[in-house]
N, C-alpha and C. Protein backbone atom coordinates (compact mmCIF):
# COMPACT_ATOMS: atom_id res chain seq x y z
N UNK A 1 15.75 -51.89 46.76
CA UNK A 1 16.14 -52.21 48.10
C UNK A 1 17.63 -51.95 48.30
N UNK A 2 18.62 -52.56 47.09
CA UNK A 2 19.75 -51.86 47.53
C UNK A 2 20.04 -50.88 47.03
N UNK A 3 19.79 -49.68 46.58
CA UNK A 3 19.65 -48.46 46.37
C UNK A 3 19.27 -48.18 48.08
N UNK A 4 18.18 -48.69 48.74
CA UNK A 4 17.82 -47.45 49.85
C UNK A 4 18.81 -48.28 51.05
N UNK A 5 19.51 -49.40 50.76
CA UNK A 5 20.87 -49.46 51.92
C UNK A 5 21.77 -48.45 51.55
N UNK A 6 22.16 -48.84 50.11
CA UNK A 6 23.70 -47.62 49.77
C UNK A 6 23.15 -46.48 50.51
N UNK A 7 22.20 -45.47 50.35
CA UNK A 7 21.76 -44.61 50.45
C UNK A 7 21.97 -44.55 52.40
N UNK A 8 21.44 -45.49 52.65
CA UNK A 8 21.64 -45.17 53.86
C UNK A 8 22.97 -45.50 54.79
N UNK A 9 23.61 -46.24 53.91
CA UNK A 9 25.20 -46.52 54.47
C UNK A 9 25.84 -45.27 54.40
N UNK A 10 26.01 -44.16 53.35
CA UNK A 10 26.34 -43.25 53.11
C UNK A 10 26.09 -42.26 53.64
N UNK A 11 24.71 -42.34 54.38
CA UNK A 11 24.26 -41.56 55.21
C UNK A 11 24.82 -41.03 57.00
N UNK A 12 25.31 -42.99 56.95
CA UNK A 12 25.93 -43.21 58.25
C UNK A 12 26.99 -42.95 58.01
N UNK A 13 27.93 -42.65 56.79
CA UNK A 13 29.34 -42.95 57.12
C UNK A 13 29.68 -41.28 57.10
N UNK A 14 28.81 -40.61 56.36
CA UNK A 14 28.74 -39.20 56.37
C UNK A 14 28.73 -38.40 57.64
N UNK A 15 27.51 -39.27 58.85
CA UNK A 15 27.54 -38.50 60.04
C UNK A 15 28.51 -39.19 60.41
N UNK A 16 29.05 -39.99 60.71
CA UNK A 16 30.23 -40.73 61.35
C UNK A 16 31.84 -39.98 60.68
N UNK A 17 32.28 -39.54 59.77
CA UNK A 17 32.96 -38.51 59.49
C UNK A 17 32.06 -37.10 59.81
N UNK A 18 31.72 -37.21 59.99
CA UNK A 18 31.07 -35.34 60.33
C UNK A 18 31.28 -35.33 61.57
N UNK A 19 30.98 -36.12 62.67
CA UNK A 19 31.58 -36.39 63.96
C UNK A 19 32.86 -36.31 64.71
N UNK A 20 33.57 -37.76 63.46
CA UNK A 20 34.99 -37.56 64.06
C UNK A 20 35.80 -36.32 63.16
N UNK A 21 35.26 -35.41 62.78
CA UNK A 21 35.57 -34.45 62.42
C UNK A 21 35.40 -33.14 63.01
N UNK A 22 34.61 -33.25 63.97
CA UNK A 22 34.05 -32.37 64.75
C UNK A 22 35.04 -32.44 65.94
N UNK A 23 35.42 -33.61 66.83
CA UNK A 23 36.06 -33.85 67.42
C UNK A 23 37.64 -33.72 67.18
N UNK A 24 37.63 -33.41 66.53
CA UNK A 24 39.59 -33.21 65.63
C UNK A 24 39.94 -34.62 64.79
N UNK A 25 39.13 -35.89 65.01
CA UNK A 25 39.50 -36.67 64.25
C UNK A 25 41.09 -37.25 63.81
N UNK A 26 42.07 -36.47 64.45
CA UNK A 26 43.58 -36.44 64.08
C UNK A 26 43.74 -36.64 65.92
N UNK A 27 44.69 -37.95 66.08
CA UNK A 27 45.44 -38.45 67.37
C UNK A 27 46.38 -37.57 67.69
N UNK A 28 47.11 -36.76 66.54
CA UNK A 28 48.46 -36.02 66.55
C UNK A 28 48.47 -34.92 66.83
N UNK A 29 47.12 -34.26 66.78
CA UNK A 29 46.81 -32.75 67.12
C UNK A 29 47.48 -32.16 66.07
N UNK A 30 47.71 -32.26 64.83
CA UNK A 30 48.62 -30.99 63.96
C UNK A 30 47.32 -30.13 63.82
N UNK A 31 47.67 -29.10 63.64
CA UNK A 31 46.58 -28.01 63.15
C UNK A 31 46.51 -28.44 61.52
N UNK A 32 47.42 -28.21 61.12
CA UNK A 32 47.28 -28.50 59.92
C UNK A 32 46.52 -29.86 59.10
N UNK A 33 47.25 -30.95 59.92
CA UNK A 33 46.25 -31.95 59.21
C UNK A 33 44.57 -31.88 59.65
N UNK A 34 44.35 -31.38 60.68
CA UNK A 34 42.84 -31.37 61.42
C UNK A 34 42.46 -30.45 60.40
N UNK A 35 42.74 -29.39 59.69
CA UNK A 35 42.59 -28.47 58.72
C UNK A 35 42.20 -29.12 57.42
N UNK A 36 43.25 -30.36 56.64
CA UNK A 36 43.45 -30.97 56.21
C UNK A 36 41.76 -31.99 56.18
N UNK A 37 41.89 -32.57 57.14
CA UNK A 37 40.51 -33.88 57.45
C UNK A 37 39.58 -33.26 57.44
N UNK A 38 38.85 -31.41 57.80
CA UNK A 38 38.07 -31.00 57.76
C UNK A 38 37.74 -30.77 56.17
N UNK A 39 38.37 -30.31 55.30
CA UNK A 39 38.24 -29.70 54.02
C UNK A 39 38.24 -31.41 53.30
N UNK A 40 38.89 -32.23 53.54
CA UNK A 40 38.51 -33.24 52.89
C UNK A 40 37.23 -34.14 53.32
N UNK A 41 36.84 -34.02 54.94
CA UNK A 41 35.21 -34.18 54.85
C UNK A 41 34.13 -33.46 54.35
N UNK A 42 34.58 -32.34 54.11
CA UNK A 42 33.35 -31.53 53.46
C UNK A 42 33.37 -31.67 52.25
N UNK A 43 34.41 -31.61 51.19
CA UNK A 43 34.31 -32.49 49.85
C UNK A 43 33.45 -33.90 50.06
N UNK A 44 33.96 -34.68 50.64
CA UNK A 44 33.45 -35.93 50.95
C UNK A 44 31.97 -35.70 50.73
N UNK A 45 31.20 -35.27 51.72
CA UNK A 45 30.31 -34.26 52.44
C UNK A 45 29.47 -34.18 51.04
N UNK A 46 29.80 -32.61 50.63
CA UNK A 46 28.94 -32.43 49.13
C UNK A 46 29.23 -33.27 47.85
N UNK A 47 30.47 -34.30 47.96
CA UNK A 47 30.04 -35.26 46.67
C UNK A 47 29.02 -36.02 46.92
N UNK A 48 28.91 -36.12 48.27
CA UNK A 48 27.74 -37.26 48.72
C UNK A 48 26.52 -36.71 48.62
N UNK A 49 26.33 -35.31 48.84
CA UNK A 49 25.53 -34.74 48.40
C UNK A 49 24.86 -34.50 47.09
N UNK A 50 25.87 -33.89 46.24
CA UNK A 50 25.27 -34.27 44.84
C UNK A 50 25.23 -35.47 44.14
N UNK A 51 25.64 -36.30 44.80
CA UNK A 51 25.06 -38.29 44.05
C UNK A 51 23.95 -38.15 45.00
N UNK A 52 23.31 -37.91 46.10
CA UNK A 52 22.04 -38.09 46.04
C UNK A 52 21.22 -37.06 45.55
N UNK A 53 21.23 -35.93 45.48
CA UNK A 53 20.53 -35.01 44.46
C UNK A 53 20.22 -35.02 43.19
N UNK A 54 21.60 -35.88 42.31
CA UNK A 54 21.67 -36.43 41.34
C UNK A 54 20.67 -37.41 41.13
N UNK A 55 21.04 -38.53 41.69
CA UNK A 55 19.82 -39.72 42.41
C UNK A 55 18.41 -39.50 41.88
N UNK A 56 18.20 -38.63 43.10
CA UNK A 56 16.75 -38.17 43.46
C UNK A 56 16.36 -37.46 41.62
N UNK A 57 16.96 -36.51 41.46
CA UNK A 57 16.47 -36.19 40.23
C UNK A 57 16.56 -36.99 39.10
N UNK A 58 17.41 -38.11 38.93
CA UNK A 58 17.13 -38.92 37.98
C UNK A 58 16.11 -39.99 38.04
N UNK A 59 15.74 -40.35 39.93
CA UNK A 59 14.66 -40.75 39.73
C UNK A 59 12.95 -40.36 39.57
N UNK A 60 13.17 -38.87 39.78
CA UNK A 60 12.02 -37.82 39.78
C UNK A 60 11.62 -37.19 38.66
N UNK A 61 13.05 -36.46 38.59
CA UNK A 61 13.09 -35.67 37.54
C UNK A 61 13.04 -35.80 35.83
N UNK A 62 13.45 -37.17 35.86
CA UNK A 62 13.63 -37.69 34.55
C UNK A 62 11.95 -37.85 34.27
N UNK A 63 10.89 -38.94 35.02
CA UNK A 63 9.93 -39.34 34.86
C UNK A 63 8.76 -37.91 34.11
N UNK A 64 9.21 -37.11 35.22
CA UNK A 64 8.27 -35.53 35.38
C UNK A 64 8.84 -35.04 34.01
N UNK A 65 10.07 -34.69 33.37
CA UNK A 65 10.34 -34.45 32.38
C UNK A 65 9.80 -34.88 30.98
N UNK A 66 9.98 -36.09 31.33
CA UNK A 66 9.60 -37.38 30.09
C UNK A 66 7.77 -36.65 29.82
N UNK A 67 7.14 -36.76 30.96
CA UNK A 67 5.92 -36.94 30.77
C UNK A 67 5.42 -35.26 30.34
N UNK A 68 6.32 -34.30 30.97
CA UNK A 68 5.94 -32.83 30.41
C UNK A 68 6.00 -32.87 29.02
N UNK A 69 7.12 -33.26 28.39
CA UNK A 69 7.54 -33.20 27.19
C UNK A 69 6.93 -33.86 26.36
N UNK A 70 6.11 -35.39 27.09
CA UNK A 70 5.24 -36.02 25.64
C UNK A 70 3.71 -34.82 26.00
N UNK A 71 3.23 -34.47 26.84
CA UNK A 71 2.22 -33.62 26.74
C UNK A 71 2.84 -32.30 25.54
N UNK A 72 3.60 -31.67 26.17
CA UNK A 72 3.77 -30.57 24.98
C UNK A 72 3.43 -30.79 23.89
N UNK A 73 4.46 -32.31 23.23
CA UNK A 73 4.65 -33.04 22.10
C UNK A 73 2.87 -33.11 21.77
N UNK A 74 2.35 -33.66 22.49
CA UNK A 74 0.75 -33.58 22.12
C UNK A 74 0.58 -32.61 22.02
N UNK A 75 0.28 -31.50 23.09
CA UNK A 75 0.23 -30.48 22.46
C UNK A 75 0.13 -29.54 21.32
N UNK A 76 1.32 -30.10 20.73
CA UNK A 76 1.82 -29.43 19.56
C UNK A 76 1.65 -30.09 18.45
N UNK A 77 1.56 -31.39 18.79
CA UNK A 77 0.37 -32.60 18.08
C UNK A 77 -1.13 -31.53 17.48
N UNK A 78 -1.63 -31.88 18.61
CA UNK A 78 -2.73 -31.08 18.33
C UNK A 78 -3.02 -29.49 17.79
N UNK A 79 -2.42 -28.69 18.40
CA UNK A 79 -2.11 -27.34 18.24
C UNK A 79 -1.84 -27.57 15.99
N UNK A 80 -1.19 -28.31 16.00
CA UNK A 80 -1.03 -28.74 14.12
C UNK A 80 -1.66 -28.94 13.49
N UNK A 81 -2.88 -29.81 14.25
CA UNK A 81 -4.02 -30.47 13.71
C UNK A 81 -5.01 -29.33 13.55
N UNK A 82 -5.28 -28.43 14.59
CA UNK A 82 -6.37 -27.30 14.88
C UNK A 82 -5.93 -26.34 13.84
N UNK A 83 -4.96 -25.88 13.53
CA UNK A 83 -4.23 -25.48 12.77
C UNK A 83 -4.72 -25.83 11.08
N UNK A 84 -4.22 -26.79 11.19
CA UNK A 84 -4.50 -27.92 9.78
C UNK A 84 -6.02 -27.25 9.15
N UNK A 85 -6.71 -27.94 10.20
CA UNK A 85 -8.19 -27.55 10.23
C UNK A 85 -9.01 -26.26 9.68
N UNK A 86 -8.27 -25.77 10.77
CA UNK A 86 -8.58 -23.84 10.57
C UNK A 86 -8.37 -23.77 8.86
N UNK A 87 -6.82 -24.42 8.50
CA UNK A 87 -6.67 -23.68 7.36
C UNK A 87 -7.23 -24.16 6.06
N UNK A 88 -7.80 -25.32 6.26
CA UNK A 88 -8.40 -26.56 5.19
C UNK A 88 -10.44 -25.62 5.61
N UNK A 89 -10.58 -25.46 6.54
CA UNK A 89 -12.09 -24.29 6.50
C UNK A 89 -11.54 -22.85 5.79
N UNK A 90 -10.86 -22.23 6.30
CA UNK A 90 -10.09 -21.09 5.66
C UNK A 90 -10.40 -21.37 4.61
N UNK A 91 -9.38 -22.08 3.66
CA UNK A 91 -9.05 -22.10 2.55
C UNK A 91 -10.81 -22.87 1.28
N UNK A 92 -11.49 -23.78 2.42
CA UNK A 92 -13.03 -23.58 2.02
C UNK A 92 -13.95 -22.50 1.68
N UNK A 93 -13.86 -21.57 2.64
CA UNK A 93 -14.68 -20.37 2.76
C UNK A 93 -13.96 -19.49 1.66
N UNK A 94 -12.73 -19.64 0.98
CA UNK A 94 -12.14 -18.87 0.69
C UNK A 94 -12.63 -19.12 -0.99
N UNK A 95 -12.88 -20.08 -1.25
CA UNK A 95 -13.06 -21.09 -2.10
C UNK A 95 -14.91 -20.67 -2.40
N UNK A 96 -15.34 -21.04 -1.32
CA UNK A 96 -16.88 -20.85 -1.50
C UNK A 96 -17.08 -19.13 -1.99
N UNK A 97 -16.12 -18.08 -1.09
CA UNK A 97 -16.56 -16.95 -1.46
C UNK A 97 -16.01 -16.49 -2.97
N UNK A 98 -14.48 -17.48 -3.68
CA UNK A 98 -14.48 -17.05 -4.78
C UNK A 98 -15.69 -17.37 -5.79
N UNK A 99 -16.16 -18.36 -5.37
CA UNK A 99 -17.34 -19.28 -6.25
C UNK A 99 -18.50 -18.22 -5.91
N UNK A 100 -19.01 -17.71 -4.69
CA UNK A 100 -19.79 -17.08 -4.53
C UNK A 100 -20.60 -15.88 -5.64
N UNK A 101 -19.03 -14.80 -6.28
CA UNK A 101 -19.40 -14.06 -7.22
C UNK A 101 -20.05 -14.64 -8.69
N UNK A 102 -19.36 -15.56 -8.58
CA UNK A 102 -19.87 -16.72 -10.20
C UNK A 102 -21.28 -17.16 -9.84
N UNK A 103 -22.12 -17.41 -8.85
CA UNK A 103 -23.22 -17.91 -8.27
C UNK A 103 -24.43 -16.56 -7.99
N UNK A 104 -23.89 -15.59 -8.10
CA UNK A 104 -24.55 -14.42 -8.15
C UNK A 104 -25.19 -14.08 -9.41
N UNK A 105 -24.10 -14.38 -10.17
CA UNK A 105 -24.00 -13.81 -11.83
C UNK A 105 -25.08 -14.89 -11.92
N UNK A 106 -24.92 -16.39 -11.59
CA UNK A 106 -25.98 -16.83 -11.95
C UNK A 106 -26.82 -17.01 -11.86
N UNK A 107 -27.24 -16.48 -10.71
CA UNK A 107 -28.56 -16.65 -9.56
C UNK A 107 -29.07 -15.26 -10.78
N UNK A 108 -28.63 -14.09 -10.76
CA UNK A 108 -29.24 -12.87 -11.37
C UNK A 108 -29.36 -13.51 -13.21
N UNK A 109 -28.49 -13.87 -13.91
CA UNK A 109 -29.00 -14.68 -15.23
C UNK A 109 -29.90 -15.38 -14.88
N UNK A 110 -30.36 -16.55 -14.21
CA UNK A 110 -31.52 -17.02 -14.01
C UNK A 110 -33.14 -16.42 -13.72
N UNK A 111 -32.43 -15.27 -13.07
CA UNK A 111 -33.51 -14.53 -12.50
C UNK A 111 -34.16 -13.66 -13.88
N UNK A 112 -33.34 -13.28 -14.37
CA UNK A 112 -33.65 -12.52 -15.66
C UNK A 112 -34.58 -13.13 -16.65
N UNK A 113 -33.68 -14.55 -16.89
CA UNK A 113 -34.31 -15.48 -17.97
C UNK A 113 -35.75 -15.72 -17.44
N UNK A 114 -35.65 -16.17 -16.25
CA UNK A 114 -37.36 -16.68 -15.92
C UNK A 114 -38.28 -15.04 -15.63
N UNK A 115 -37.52 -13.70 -15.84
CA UNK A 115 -38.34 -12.63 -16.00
C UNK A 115 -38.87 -12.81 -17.26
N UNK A 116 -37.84 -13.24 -18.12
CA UNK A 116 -38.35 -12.60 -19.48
C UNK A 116 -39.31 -14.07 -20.34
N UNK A 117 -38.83 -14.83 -18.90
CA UNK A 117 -39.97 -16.22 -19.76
C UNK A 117 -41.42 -15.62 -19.26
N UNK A 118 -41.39 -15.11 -17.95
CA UNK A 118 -43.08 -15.18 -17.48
C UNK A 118 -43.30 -13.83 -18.52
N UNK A 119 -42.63 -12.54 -18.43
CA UNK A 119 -43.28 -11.18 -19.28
C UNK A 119 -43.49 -11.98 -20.99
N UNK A 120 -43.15 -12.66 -21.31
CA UNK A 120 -43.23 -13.43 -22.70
C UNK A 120 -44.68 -14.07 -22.98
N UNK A 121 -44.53 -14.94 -21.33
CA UNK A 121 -46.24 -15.76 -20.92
C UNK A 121 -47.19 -14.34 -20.77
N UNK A 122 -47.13 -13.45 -20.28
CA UNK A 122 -47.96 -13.14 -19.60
C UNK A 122 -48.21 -11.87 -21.37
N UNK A 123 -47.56 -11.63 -22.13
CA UNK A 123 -47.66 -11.18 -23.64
C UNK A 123 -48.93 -11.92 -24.12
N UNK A 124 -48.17 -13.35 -24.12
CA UNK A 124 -48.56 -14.60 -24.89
C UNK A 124 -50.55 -14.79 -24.87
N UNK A 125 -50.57 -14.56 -23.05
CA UNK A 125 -51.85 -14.66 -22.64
C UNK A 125 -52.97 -13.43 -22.71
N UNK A 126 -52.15 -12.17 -22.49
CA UNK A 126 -52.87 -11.18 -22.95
C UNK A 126 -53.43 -11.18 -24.07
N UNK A 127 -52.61 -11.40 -24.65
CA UNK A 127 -52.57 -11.48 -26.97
C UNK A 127 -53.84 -12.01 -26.87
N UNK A 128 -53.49 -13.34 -26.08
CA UNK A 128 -54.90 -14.49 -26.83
C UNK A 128 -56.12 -14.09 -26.10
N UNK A 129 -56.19 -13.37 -24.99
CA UNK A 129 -57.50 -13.41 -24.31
C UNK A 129 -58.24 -11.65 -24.90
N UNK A 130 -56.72 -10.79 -25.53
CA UNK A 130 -57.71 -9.57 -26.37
C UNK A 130 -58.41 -10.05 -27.16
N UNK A 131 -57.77 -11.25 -27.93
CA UNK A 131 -58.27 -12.04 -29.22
C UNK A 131 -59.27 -12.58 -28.96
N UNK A 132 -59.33 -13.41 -27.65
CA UNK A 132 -60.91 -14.01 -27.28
C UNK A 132 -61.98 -12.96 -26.75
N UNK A 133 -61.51 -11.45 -26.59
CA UNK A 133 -62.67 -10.67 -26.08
C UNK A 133 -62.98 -10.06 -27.71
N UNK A 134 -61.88 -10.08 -28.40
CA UNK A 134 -62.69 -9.32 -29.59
C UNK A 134 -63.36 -10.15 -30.27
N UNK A 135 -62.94 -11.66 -30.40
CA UNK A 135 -63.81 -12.29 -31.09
C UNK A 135 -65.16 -12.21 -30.75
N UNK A 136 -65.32 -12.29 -29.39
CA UNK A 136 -66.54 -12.39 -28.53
C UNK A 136 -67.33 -11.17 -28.54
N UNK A 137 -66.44 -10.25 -29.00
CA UNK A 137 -66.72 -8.47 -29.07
C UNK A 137 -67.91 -8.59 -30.85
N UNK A 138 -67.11 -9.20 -31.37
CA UNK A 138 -67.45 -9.36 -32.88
C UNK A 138 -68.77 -10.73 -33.02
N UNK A 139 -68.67 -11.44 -32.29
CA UNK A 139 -69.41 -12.15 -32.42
C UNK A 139 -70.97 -11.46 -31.74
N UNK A 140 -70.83 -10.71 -30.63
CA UNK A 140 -72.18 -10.23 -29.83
C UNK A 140 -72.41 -9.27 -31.12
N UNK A 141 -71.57 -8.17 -31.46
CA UNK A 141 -72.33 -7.12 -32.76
C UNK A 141 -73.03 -7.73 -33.71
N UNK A 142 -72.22 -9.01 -34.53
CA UNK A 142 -72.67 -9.36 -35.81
C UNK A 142 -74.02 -9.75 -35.24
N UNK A 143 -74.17 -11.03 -33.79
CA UNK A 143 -75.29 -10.91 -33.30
C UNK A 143 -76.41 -9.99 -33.25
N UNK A 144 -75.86 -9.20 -32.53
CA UNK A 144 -76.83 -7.74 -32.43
C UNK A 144 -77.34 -7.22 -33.91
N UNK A 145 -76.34 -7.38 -34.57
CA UNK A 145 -76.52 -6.51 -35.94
C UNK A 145 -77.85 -7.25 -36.87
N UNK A 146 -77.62 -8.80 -36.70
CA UNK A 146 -78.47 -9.52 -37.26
C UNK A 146 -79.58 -9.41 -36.80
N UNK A 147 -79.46 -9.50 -35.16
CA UNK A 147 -80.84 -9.12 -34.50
C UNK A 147 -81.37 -7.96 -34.84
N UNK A 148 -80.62 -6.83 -35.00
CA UNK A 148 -81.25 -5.48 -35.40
C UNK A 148 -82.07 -5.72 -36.87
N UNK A 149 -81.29 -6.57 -37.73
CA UNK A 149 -81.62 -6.72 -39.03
C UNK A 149 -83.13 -7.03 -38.91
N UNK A 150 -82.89 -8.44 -38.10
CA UNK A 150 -84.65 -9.14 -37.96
C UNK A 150 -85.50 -8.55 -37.73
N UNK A 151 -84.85 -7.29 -36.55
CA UNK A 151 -85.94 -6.38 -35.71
C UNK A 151 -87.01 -5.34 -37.01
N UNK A 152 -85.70 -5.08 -37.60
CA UNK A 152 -86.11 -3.88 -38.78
C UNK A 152 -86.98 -4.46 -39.83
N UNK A 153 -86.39 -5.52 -39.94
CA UNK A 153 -87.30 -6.25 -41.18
C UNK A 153 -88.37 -6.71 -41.01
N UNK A 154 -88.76 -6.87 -39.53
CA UNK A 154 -90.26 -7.25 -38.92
C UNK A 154 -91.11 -6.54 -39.10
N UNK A 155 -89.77 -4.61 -38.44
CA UNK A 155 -90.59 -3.55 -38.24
C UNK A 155 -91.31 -2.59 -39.52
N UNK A 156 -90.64 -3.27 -40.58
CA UNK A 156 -90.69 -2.68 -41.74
C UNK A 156 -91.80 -3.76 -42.44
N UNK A 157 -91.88 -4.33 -42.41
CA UNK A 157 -92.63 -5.60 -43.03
C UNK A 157 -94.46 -5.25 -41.95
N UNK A 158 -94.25 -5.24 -40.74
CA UNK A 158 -95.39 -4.69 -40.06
C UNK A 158 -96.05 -3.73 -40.51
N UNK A 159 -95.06 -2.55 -40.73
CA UNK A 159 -95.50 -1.15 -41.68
C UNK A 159 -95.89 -1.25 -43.11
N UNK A 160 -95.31 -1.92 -43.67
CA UNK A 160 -95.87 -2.63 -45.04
C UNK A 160 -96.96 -3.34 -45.02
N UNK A 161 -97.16 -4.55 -44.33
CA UNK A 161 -98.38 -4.74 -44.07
C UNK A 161 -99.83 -3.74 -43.62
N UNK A 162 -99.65 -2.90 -42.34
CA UNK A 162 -100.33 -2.00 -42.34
C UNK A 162 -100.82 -0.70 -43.51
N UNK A 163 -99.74 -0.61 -44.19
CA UNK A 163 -99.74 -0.14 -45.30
C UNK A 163 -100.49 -0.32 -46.17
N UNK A 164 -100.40 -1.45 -46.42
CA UNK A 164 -100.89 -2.08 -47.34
C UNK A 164 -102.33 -2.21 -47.31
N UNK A 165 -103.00 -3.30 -45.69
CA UNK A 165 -103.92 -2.96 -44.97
C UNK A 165 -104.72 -1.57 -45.56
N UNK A 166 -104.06 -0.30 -45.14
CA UNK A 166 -104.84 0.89 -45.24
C UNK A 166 -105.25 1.16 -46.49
N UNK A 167 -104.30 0.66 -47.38
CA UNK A 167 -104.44 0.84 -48.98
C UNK A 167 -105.37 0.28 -49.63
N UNK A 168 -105.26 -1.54 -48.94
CA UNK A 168 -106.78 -2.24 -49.41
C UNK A 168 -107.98 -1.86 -48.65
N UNK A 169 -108.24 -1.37 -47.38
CA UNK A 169 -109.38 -0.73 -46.79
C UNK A 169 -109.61 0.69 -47.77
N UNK A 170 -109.04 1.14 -48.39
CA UNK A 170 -109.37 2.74 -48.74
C UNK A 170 -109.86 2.20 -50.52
N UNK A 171 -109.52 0.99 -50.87
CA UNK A 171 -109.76 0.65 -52.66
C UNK A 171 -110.74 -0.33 -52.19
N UNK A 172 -110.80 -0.83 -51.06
CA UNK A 172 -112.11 -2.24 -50.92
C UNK A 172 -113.76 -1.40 -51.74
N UNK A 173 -113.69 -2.13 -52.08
CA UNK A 173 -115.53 -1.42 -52.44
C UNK A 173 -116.08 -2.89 -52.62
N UNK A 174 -117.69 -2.89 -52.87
CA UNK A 174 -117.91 -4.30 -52.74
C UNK A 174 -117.73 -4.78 -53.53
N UNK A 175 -117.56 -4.10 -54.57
CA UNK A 175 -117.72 -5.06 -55.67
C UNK A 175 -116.09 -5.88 -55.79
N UNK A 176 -115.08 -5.25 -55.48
CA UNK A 176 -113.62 -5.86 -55.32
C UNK A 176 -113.91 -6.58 -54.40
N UNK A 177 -114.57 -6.35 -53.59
CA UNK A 177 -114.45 -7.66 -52.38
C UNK A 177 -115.05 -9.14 -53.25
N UNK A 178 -116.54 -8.77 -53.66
CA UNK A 178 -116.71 -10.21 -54.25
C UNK A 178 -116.34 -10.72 -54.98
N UNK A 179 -115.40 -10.14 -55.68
CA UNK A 179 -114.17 -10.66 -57.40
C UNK A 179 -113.47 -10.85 -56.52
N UNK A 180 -112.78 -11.15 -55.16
CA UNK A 180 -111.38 -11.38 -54.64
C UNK A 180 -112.05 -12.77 -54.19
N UNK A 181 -113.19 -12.91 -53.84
CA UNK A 181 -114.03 -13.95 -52.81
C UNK A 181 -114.30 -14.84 -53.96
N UNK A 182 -114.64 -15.14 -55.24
CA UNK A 182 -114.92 -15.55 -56.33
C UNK A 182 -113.47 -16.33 -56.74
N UNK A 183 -112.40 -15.29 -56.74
CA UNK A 183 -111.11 -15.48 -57.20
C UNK A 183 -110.54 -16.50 -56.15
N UNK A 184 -110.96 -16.87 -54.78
CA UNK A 184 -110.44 -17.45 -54.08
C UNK A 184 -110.62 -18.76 -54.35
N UNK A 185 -112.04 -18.97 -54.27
CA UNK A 185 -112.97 -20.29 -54.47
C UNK A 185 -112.36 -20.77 -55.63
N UNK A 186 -112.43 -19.84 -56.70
CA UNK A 186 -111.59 -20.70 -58.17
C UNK A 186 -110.60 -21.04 -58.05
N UNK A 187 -109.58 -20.94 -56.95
CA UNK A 187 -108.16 -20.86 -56.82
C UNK A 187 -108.51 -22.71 -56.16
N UNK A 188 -109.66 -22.32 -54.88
CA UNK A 188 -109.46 -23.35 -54.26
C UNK A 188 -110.06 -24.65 -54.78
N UNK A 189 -110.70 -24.74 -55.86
CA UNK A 189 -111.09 -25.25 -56.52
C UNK A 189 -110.49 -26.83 -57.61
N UNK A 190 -109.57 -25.34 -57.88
CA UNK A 190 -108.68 -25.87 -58.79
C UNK A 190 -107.67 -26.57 -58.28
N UNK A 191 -107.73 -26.55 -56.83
CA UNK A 191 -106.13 -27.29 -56.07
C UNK A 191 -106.92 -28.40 -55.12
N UNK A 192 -108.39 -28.58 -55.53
CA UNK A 192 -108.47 -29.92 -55.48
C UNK A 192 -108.73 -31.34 -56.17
């Protein structure tokens, strides 16, 4: 409140010299001093001028300043932080891609090892299942072979019999028949 009296006292005393300045302001008429009162109201004039320009910007200008400058300050706050950031991911990725080549090597060693574990299994399983077809290979022949054996020895034993057959039909005469029929009875005879 007394800021906007000064302000306006100064205002009045400004047009009130700007007036009697206009008017010659000097009772004496010198040219010279009216010369004089003019050049010293217009000093007057613009000091009064720049204390309120002054004024005004210290009460404007300072605030608007203050508040540009803490934004920048954030700003640049932040702008540090984003920064920060960038270079802490940067320096991640940079990190992950040196690790990356070491993770290759091992991804491909792994890959190898579990090649050469399954081609090892898949050796392992072949081996044993040739082994279970030959056993099985060996087991159907000896089969077969035995069966052939039985077959032959039937077929040969049939022929022998028939053989034989033809041999006792071609020597039967009766009289061998009733010495074999005689020979039986005594046999059976005796085994009771």
């Amino acid at each position: 409140m007394r800021r906007a009296v000064a302000i306006l006292l100064m205002l009045l005393v400004t047009a009130g010299f700007g007036i009697a300045a206009e008017h010659g302001g000097d009772s004496h008429g010198s040219e010279d001093g009216g010369h004089a009162n003019v050049d010293l109201w217009k000093t007057f004039n613009f000091t009064l001028l720049a204390l309120g320009l002054g004024w005004l910007l210290k009460k404007f200008a300072g605030p608007y300043f203050r508040s540009r400058t803490k934004e920048i300050q954030q700003g640049i706050v932040e702008a540090r932080r984003l920064k920060e950031e960038a270079e802490a991911k940067s320096a991640e990725m940079v990190e992950r891609m040196s690790g990356l080549d070491a993770e290759i090597t091992a991804l491909r060693d792994s890959a190898k090892e579990e090649i050469g574990a399954e081609e090892s299994r898949l050796k392992a399983e072949t081996g044993q299942a040739a082994e279970r077809m030959k056993a099985n290979a060996e087991q159907e022949i000896s089969s077969a072979a035995k069966q052939a054996k039985n077959d032959l020895r039937a077929y040969a034993a049939g022929l022998a019999l028939e053989l034989a057959r033809q041999k006792a039909r071609e020597r039967m005469t009766p009289e061998v028949e009733s010495g074999l029929i005689e020979a039986v009875i005594v046999d059976l005879e005796r085994m009771k």
